[in-house]
C-alpha atoms as a PDB file:
ATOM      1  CA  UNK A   1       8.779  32.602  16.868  1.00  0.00           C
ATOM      2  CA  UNK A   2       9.797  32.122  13.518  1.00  0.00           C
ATOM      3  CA  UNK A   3       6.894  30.103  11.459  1.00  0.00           C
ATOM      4  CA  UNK A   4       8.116  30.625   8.044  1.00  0.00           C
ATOM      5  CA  UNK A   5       8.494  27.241   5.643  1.00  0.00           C
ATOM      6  CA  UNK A   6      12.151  26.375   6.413  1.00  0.00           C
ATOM      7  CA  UNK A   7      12.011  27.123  10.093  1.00  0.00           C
ATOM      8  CA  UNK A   8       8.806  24.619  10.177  1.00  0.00           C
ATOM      9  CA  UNK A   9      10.847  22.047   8.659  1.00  0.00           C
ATOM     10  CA  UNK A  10      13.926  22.372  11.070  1.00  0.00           C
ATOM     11  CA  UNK A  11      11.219  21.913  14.130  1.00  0.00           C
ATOM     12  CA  UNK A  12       9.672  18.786  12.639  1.00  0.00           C
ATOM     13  CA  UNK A  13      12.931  17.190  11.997  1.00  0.00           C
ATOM     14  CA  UNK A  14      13.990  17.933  15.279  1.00  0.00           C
ATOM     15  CA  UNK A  15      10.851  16.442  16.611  1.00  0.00           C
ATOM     16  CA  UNK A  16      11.377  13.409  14.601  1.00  0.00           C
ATOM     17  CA  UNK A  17      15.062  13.235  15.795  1.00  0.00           C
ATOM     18  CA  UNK A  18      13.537  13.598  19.759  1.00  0.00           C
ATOM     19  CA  UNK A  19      11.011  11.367  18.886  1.00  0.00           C
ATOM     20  CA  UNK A  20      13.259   8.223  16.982  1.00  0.00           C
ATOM     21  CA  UNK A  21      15.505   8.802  20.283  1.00  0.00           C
ATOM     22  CA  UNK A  22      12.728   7.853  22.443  1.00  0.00           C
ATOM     23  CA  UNK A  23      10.818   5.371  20.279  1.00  0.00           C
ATOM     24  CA  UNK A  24      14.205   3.099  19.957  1.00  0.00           C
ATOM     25  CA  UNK A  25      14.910   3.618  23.662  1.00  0.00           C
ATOM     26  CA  UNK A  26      11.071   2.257  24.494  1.00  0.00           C
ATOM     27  CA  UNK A  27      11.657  -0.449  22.155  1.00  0.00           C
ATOM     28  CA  UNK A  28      14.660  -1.209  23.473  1.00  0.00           C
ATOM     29  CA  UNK A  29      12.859  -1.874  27.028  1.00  0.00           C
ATOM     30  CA  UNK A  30      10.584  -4.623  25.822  1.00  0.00           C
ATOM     31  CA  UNK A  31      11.888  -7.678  26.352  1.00  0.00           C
ATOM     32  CA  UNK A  32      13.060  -9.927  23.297  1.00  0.00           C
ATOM     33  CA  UNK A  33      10.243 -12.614  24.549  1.00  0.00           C
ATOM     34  CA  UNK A  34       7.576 -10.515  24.607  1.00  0.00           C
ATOM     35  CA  UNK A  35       8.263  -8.450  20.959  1.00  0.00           C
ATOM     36  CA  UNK A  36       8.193 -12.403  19.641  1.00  0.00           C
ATOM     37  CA  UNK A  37       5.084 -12.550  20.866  1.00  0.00           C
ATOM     38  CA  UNK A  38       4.256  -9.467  19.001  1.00  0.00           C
ATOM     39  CA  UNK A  39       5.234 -10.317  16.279  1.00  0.00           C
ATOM     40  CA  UNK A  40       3.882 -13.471  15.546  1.00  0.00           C
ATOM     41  CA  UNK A  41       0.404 -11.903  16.471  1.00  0.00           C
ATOM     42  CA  UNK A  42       1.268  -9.178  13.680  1.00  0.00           C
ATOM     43  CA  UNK A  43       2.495 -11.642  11.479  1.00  0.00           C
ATOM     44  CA  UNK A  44      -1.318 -13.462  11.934  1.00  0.00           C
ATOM     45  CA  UNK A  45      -3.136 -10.493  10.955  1.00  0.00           C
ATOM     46  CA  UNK A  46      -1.269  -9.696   8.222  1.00  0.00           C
ATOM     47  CA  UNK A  47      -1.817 -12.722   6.929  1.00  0.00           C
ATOM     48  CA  UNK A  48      -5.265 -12.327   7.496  1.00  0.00           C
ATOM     49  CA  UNK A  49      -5.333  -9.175   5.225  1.00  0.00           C
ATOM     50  CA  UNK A  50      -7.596 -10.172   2.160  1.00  0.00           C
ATOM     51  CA  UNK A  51      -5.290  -8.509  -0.322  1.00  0.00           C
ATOM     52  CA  UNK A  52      -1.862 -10.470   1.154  1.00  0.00           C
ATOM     53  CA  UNK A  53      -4.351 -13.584   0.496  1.00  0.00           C
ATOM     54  CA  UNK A  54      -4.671 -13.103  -2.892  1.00  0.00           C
ATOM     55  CA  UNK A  55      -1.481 -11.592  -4.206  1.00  0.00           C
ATOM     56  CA  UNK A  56       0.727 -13.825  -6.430  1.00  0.00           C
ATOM     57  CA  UNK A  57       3.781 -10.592  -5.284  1.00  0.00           C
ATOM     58  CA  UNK A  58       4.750  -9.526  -1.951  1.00  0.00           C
ATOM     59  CA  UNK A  59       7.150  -7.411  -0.539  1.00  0.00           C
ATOM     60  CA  UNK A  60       8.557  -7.790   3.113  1.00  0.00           C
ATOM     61  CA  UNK A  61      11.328  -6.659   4.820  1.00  0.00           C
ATOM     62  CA  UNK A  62      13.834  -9.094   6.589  1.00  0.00           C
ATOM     63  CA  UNK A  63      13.845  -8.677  10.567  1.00  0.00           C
ATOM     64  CA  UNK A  64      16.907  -6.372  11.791  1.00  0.00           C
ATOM     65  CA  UNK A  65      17.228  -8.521  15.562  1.00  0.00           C
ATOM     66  CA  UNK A  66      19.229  -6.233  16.814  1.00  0.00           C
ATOM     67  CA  UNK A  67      16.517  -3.407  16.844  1.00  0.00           C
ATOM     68  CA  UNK A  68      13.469  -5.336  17.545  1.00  0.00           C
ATOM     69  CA  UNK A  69      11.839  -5.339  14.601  1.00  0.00           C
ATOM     70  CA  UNK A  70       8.777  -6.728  13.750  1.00  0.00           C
ATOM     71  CA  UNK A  71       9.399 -10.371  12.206  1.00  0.00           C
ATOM     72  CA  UNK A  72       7.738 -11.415   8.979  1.00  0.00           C
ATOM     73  CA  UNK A  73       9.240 -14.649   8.320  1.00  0.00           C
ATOM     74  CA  UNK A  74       6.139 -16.570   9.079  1.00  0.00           C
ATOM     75  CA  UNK A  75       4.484 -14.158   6.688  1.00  0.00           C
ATOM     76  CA  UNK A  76       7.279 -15.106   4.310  1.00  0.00           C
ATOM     77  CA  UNK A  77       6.905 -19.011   4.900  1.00  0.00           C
ATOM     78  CA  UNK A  78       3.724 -19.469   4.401  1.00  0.00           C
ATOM     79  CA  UNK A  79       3.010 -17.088   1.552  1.00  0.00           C
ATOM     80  CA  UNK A  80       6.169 -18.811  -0.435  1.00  0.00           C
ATOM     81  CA  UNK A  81       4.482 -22.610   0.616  1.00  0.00           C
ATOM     82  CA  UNK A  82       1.404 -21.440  -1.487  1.00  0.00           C
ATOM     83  CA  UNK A  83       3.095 -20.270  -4.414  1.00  0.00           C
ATOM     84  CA  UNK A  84       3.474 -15.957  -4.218  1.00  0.00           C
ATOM     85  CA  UNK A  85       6.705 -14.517  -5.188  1.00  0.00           C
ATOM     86  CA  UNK A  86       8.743 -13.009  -2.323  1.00  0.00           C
ATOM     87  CA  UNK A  87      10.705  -9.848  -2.699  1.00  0.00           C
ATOM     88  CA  UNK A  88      13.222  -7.816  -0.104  1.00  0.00           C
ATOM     89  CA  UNK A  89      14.273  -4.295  -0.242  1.00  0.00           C
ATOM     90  CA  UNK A  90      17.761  -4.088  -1.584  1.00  0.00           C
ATOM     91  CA  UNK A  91      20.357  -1.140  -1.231  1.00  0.00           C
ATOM     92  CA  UNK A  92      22.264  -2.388  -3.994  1.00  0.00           C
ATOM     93  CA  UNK A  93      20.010  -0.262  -7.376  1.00  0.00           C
ATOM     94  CA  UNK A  94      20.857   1.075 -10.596  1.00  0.00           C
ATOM     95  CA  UNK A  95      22.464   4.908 -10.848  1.00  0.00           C
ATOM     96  CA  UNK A  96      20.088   7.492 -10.017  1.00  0.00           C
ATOM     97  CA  UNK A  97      17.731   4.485  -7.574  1.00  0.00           C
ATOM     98  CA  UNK A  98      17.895   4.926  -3.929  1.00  0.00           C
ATOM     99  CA  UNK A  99      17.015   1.379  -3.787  1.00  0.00           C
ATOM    100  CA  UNK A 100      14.893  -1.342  -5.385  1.00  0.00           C
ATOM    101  CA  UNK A 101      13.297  -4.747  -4.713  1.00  0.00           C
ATOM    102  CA  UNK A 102      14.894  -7.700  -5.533  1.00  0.00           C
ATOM    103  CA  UNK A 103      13.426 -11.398  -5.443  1.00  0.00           C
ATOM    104  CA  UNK A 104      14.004 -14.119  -3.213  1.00  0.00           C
ATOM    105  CA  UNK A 105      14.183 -17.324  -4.615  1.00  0.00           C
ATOM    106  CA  UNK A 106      14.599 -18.937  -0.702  1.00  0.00           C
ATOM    107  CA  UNK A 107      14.941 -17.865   2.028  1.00  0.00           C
ATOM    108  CA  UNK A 108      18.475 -19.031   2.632  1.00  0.00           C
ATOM    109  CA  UNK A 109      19.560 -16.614  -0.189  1.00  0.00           C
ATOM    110  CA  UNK A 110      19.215 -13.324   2.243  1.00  0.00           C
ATOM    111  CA  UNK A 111      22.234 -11.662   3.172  1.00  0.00           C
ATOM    112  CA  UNK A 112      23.785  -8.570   4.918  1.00  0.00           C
ATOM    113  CA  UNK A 113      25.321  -6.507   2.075  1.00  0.00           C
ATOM    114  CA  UNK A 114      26.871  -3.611   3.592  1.00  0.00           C
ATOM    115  CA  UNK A 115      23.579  -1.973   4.009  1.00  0.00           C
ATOM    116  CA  UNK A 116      22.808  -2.816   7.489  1.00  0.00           C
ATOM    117  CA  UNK A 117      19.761  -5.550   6.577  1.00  0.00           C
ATOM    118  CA  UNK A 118      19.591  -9.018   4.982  1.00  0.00           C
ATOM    119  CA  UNK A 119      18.936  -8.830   1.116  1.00  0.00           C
ATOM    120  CA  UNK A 120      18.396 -10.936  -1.728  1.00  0.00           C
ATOM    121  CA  UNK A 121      21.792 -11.555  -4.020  1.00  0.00           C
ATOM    122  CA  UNK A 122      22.810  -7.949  -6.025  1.00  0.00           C
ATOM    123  CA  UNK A 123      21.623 -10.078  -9.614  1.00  0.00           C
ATOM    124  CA  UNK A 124      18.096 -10.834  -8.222  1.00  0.00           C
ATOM    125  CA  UNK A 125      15.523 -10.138 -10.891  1.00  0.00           C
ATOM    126  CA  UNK A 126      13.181  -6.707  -9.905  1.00  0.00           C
ATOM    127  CA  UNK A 127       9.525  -6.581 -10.007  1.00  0.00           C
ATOM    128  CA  UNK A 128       7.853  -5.990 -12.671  1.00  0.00           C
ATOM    129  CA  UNK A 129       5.881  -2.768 -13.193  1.00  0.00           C
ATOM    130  CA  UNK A 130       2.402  -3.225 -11.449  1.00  0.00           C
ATOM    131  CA  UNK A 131       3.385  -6.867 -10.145  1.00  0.00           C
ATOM    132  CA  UNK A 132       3.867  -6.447  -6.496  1.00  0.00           C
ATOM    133  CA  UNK A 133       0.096  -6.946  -4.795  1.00  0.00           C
ATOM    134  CA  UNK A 134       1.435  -5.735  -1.605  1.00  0.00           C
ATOM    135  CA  UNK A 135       4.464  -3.984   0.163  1.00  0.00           C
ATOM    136  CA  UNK A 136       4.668  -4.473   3.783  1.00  0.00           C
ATOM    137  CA  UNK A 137       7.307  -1.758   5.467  1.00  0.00           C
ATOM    138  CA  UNK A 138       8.501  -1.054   8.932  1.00  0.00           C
ATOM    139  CA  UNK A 139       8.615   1.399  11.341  1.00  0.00           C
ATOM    140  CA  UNK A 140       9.588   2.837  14.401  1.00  0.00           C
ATOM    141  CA  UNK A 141       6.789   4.625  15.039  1.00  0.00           C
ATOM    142  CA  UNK A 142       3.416   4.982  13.192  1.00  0.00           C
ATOM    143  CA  UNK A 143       0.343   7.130  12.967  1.00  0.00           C
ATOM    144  CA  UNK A 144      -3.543   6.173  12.895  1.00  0.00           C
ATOM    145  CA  UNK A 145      -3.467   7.790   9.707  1.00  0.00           C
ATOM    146  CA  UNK A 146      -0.631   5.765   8.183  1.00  0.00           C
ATOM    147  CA  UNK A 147       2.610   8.161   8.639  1.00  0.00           C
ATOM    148  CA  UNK A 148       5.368   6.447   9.730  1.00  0.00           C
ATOM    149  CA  UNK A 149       8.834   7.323  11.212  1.00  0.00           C
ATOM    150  CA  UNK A 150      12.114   5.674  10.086  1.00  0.00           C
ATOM    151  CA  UNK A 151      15.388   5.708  10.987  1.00  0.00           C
ATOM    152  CA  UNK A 152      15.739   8.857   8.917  1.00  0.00           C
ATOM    153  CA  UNK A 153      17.551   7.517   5.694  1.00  0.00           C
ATOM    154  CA  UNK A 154      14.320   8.132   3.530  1.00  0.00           C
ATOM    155  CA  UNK A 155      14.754   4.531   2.116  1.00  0.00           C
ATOM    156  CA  UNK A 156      10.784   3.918   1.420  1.00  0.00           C
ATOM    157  CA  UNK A 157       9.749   7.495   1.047  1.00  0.00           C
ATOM    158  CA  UNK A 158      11.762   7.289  -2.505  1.00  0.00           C
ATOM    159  CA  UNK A 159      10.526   3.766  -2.868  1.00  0.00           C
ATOM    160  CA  UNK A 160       7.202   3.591  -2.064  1.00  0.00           C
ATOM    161  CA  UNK A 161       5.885   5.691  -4.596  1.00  0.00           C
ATOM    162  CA  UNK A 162       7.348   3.483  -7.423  1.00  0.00           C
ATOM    163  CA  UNK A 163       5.002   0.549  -6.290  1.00  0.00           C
ATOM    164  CA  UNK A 164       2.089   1.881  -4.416  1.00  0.00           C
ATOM    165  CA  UNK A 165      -0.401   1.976  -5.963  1.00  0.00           C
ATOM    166  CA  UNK A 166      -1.042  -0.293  -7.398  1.00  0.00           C
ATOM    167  CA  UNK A 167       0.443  -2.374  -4.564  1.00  0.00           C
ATOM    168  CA  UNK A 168      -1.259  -1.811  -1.039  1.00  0.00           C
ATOM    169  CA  UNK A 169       1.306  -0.369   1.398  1.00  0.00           C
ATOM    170  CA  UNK A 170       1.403  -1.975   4.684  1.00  0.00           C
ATOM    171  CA  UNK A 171       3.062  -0.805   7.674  1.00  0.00           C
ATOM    172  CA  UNK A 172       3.604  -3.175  10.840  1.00  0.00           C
ATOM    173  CA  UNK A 173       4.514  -1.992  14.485  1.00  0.00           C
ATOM    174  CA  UNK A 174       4.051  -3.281  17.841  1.00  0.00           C
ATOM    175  CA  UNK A 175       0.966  -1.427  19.495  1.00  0.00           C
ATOM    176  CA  UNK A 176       2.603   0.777  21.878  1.00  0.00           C
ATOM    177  CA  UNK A 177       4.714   2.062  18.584  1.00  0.00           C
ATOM    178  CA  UNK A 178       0.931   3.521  17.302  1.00  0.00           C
ATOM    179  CA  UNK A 179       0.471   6.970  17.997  1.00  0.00           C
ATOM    180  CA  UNK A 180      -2.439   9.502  17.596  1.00  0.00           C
ATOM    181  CA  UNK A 181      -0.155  11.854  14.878  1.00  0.00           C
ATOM    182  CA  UNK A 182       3.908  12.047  13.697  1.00  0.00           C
ATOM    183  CA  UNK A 183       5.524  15.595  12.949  1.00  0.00           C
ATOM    184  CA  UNK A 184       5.088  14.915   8.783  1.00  0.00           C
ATOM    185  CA  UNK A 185       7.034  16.701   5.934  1.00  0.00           C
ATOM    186  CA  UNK A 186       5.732  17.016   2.274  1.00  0.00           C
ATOM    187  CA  UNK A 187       7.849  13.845   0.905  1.00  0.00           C
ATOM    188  CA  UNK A 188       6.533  11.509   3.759  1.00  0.00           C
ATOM    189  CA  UNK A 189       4.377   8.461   2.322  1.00  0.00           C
ATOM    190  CA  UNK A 190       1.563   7.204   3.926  1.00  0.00           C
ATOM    191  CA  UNK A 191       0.798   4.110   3.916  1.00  0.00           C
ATOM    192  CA  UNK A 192      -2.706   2.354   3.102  1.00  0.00           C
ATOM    193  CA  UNK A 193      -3.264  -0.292   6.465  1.00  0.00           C
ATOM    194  CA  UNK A 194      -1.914   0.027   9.850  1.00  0.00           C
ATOM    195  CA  UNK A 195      -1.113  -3.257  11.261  1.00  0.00           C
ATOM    196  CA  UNK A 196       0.053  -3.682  15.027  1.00  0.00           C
ATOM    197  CA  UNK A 197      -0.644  -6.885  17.500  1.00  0.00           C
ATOM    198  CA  UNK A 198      -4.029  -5.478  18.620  1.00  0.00           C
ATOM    199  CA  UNK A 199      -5.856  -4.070  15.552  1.00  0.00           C
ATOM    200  CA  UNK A 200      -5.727  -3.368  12.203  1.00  0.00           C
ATOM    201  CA  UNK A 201      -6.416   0.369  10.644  1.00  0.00           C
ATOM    202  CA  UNK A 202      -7.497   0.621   6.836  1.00  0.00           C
ATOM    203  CA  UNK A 203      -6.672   4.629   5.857  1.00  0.00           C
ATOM    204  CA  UNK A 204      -9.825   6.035   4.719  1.00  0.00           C
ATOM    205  CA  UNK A 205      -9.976   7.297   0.231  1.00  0.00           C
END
């Protein structure tokens, strides 16, 4: 078998390709009651993190339905009711960006653009370097050690690394998304805390 650098990388992004097959298919089984019910128990811890507590800054992501994603909006309600600034990812970023943040002034203002997810409006203001306190991502699939598989488009692998640190990364899934490892690749961020319905998982240095 050939084990040289490039044919390593073709097998681990043909696992990943076997592997987002089966994790939407799984996902796809639950039904839409019970990954509410998720989610609003991921949505509690979260909240419960001491560093979303304290952070004026926050990034989320805005639920795609469709694919079961985790929802965040009670994350976003109740951090906006206290004050913190709430920013989106946005596909829409200046030459050379893969993509940005972008604030939301309400949550009324979030709208499919033509990227696939809800966004803030294309002249929403950007964080500020070192603002954001804490970015909270999705996944399809994540590791104990914080690796997480996408849907393959690399959207926070660029991103993260603009923000974290000094944010903390955060990445949510439903429990039976948590695995023991994930087929990684040099570019693939991980992130700080693991947060699923049952537990929460701090990345140790």
């Amino acid at each position: 078998m050939d084990l040289s650098p490039p044919a390593l990388d073709e097998l681990k992004r043909r696992a990943k390709r076997q592997l987002r097959q089966r994790m939407r298919a799984l996902r796809g089984a639950i039904p839409q009651a019970m990954l509410r019910d998720r989610s609003a128990a991921i949505a509690e811890r979260v909240l419960a993190l001491p560093e979303v507590g304290r952070s004026g800054s926050l990034a989320l992501f805005w639920p795609m339905e469709e694919r079961g994603e985790v929802d965040l909006r009670m994350v976003d309600e109740r951090c906006r009711a206290r004050g913190a600034k709430i920013y989106y990812p946005s596909a829409t970023a200046r030459q050379g960006q893969k993509g940005t943040f972008r604030l939301s002034v309400a949550a009324t203002d979030m709208a499919e653009a033509g990227a696939g997810f809800s966004e803030p409006p294309a002249d929403a203001p950007e964080p500020e370097p070192g603002e954001l306190g804490v970015v909270v991502v999705p996944a399809l699939a994540v590791s104990e050690l914080g690796h997480r598989l996408g849907y393959g488009a690399g959207f926070y692998d660029t991103l993260l690394p603009s923000y974290c640190p000094p944010a903390l990364s955060v990445v949510v899934a439903h429990d039976f998304e948590l695995l023991a490892e994930l087929p990684t690749q040099e570019w693939d961020v991980p992130c700080d805390v693991v947060v699923t319905d049952a537990r929460v998982l701090r990345r140790a240095g």
